[in-house]
N, C-alpha and C. Protein backbone atom coordinates (compact mmCIF):
# COMPACT_ATOMS: atom_id res chain seq x y z
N UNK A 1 60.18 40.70 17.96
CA UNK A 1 60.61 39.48 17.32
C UNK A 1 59.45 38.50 17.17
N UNK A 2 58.37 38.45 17.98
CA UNK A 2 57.37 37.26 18.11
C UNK A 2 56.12 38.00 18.15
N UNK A 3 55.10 37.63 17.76
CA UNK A 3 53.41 38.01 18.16
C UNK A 3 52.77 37.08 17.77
N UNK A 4 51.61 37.14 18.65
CA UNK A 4 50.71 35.97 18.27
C UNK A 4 49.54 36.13 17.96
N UNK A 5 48.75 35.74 17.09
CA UNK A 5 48.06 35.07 16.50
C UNK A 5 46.62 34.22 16.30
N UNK A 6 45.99 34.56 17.74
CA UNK A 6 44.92 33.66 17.77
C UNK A 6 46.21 32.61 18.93
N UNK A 7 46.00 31.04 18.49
CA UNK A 7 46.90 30.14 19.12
C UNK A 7 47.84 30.20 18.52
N UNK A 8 48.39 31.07 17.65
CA UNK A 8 49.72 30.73 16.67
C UNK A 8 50.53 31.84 17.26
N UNK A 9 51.64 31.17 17.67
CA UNK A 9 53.06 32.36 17.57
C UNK A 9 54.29 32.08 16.55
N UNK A 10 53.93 33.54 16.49
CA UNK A 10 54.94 33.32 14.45
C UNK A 10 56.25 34.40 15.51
N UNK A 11 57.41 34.22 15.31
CA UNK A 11 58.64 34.82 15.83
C UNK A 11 59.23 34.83 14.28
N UNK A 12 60.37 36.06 14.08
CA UNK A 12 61.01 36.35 13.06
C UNK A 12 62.29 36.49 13.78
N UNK A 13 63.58 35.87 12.38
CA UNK A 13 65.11 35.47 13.33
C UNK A 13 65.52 35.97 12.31
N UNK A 14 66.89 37.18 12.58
CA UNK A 14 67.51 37.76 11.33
C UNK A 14 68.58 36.97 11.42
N UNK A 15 69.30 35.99 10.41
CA UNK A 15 70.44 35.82 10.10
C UNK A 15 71.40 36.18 8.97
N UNK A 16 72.66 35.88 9.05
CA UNK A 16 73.54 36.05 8.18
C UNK A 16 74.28 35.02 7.86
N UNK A 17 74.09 34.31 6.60
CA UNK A 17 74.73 33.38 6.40
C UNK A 17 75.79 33.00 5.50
N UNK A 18 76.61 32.10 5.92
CA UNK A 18 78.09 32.32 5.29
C UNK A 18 78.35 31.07 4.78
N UNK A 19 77.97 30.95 3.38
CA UNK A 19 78.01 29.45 2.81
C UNK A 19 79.47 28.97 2.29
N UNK A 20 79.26 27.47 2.14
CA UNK A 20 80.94 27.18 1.53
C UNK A 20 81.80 27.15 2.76
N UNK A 21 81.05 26.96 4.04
CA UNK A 21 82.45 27.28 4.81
C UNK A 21 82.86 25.83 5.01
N UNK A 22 83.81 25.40 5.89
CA UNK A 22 84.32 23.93 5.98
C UNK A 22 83.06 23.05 6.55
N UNK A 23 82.48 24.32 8.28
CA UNK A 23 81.51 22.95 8.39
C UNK A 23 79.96 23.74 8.67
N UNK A 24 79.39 23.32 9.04
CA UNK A 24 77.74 23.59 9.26
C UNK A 24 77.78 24.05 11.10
N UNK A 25 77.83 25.48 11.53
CA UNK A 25 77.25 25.75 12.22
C UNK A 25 76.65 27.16 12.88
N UNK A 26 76.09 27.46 14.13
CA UNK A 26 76.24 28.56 14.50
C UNK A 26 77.26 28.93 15.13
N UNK A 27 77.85 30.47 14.35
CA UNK A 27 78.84 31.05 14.86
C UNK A 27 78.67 31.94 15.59
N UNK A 28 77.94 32.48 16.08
CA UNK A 28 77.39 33.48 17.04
C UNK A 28 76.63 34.68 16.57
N UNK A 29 76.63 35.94 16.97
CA UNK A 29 76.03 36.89 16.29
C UNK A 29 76.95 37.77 16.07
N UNK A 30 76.58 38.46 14.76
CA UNK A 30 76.86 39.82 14.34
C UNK A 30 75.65 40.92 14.17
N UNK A 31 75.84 41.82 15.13
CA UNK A 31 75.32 42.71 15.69
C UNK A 31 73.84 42.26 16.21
N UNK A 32 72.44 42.34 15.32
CA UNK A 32 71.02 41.60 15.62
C UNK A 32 70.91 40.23 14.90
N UNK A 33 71.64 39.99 13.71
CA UNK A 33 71.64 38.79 13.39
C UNK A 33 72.42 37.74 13.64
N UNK A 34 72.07 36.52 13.82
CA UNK A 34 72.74 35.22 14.07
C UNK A 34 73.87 34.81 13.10
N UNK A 35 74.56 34.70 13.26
CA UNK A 35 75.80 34.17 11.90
C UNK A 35 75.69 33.02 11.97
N UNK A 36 75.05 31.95 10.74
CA UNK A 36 75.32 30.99 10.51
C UNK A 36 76.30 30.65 9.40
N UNK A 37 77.31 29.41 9.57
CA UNK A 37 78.06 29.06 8.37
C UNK A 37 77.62 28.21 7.79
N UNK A 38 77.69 27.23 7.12
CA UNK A 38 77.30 26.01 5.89
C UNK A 38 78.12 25.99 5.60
N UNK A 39 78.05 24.51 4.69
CA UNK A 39 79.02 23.77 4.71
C UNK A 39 78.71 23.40 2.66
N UNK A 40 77.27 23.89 2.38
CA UNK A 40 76.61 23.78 1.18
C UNK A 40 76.96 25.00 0.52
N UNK A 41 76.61 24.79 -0.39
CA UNK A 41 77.08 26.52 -1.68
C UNK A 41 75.73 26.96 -1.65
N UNK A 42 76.04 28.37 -2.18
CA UNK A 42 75.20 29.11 -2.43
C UNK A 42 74.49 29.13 -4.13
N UNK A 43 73.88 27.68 -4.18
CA UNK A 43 73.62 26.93 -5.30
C UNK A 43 72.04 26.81 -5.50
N UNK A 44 71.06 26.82 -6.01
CA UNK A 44 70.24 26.16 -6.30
C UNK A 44 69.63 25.54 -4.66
N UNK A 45 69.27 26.50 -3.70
CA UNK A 45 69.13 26.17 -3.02
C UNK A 45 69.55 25.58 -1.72
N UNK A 46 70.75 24.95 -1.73
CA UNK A 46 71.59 24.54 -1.07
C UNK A 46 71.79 24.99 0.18
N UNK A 47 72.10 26.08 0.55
CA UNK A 47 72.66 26.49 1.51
C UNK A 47 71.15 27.25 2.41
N UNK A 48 70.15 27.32 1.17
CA UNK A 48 69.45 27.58 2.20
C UNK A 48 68.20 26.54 3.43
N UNK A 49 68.72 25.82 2.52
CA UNK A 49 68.15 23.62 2.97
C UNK A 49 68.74 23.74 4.36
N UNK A 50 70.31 23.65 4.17
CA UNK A 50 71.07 23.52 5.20
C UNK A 50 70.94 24.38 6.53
N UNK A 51 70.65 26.05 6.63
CA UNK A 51 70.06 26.54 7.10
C UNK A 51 68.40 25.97 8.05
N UNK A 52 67.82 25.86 7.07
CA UNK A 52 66.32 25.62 7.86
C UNK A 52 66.87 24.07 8.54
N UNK A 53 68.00 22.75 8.09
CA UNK A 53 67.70 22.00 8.90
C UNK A 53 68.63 22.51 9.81
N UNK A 54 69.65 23.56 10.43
CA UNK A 54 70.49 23.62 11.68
C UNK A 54 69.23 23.61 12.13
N UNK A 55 68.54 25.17 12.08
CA UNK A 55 67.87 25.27 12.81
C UNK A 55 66.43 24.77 13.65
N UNK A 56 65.85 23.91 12.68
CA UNK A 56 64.96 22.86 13.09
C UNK A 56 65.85 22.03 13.90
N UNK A 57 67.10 21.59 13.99
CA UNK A 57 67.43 20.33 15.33
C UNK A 57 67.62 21.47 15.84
N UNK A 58 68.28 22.74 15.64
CA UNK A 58 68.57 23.36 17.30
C UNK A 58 67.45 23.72 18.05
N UNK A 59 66.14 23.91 17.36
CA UNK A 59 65.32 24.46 18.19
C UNK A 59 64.35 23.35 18.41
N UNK A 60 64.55 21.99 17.60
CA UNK A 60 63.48 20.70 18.13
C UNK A 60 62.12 20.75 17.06
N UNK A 61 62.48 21.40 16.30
CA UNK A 61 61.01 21.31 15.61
C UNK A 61 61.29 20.86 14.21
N UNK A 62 59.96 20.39 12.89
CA UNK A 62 59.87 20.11 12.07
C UNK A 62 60.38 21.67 11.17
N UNK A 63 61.12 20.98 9.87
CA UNK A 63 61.53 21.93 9.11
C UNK A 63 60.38 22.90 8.64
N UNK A 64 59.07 22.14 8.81
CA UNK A 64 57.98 22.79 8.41
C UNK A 64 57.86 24.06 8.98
N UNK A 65 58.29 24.05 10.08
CA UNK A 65 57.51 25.15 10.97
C UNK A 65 59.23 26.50 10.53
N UNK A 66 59.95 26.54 10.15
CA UNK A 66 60.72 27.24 9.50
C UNK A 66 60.68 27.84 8.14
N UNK A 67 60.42 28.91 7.92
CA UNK A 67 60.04 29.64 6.05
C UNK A 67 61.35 30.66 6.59
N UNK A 68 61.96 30.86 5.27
CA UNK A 68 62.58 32.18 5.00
C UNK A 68 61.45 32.79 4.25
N UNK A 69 61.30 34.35 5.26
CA UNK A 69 60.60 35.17 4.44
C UNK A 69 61.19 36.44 4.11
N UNK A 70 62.42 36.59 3.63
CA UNK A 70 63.07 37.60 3.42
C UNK A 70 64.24 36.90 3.15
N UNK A 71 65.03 37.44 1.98
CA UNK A 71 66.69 37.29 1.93
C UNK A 71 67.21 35.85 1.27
N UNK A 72 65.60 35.64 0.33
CA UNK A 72 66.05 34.20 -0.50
C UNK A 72 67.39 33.82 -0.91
N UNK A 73 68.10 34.61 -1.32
CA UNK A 73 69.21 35.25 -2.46
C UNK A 73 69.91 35.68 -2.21
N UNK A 74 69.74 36.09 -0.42
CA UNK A 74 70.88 36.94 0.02
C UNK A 74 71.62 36.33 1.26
N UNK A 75 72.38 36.76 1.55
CA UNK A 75 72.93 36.26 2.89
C UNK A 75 72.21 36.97 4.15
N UNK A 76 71.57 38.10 4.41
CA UNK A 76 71.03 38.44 4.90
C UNK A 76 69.79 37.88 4.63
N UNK A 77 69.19 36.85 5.96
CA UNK A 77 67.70 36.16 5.56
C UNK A 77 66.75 36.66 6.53
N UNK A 78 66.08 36.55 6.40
CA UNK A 78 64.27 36.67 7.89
C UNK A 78 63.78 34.84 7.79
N UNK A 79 64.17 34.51 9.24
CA UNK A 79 63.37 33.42 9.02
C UNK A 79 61.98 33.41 10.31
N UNK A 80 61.02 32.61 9.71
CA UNK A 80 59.91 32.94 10.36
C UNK A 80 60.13 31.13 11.40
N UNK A 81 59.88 31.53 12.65
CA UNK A 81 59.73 30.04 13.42
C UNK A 81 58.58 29.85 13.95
N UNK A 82 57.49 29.32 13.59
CA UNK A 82 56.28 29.05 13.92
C UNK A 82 55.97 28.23 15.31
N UNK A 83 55.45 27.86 16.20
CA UNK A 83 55.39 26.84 17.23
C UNK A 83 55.67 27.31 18.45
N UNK A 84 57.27 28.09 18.42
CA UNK A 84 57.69 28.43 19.79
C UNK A 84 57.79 29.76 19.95
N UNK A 85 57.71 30.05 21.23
CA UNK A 85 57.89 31.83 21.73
C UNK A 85 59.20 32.17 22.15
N UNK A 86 59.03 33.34 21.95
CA UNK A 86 60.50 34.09 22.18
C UNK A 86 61.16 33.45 22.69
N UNK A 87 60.47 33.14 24.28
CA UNK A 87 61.58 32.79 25.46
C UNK A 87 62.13 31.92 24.85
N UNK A 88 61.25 30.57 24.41
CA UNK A 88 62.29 29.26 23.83
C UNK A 88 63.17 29.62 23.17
N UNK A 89 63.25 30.35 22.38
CA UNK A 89 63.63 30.46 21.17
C UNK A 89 65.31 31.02 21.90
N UNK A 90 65.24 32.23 22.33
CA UNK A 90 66.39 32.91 23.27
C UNK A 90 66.97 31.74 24.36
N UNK A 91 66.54 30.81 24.46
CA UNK A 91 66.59 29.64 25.54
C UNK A 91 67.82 29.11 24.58
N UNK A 92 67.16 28.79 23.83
CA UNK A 92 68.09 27.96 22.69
C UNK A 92 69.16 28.74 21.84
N UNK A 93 69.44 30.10 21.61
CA UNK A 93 70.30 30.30 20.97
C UNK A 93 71.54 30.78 21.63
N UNK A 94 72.79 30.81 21.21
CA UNK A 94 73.66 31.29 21.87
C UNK A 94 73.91 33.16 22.43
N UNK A 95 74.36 32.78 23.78
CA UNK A 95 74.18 34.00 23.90
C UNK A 95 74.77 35.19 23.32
N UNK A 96 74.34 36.46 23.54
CA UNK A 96 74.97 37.51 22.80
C UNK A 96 76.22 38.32 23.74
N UNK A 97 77.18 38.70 22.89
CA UNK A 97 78.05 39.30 23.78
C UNK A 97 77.66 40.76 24.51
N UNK A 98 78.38 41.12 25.28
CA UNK A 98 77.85 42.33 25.95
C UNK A 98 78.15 43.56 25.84
């Protein structure tokens, strides 16, 4: 999920996202990816705005440090989180079932 870089750790987060829903959040995971809902359409961008800002407040960082690099278009995305390492990262998300 993470490697680094010189001083840079770049981590990659598979989600699945489910736009249009009533409200904006994380719903837990399905199977390796995170299920996020939105609350934005799958418009001109929209839903994928909404996306990079959950996850910039959940994990404390600038939207900057968040790129989708995979899955512009799709509900299946790759997002890249620049700044923090795994551990944080697993610190902060909800856990997975067993």
């Amino acid at each position: 999920m993470c490697r680094v870089r010189a001083d840079l750790v770049q981590c990659h987060l598979e989600i699945k996202v489910i736009p249009g829903s009533s409200r904006t959040e994380i719903a837990g995971w399905l199977g390796d990816a995170l299920k996020i809902k939105v609350a934005a359409p799958p418009e001109k961008g929209k839903a994928n705005q909404a996306v990079i800002k959950l996850l910039a407040t959940l994990f404390g960082i600038n939207e900057a440090a968040l790129t989708i690099v995979n899955g512009g278009t799709s509900q299946r995305k790759v997002i890249e989180i620049k700044g923090l390492t795994q551990q944080q990262i697993e610190k902060l998300l909800p856990l997975r079932d067993a």
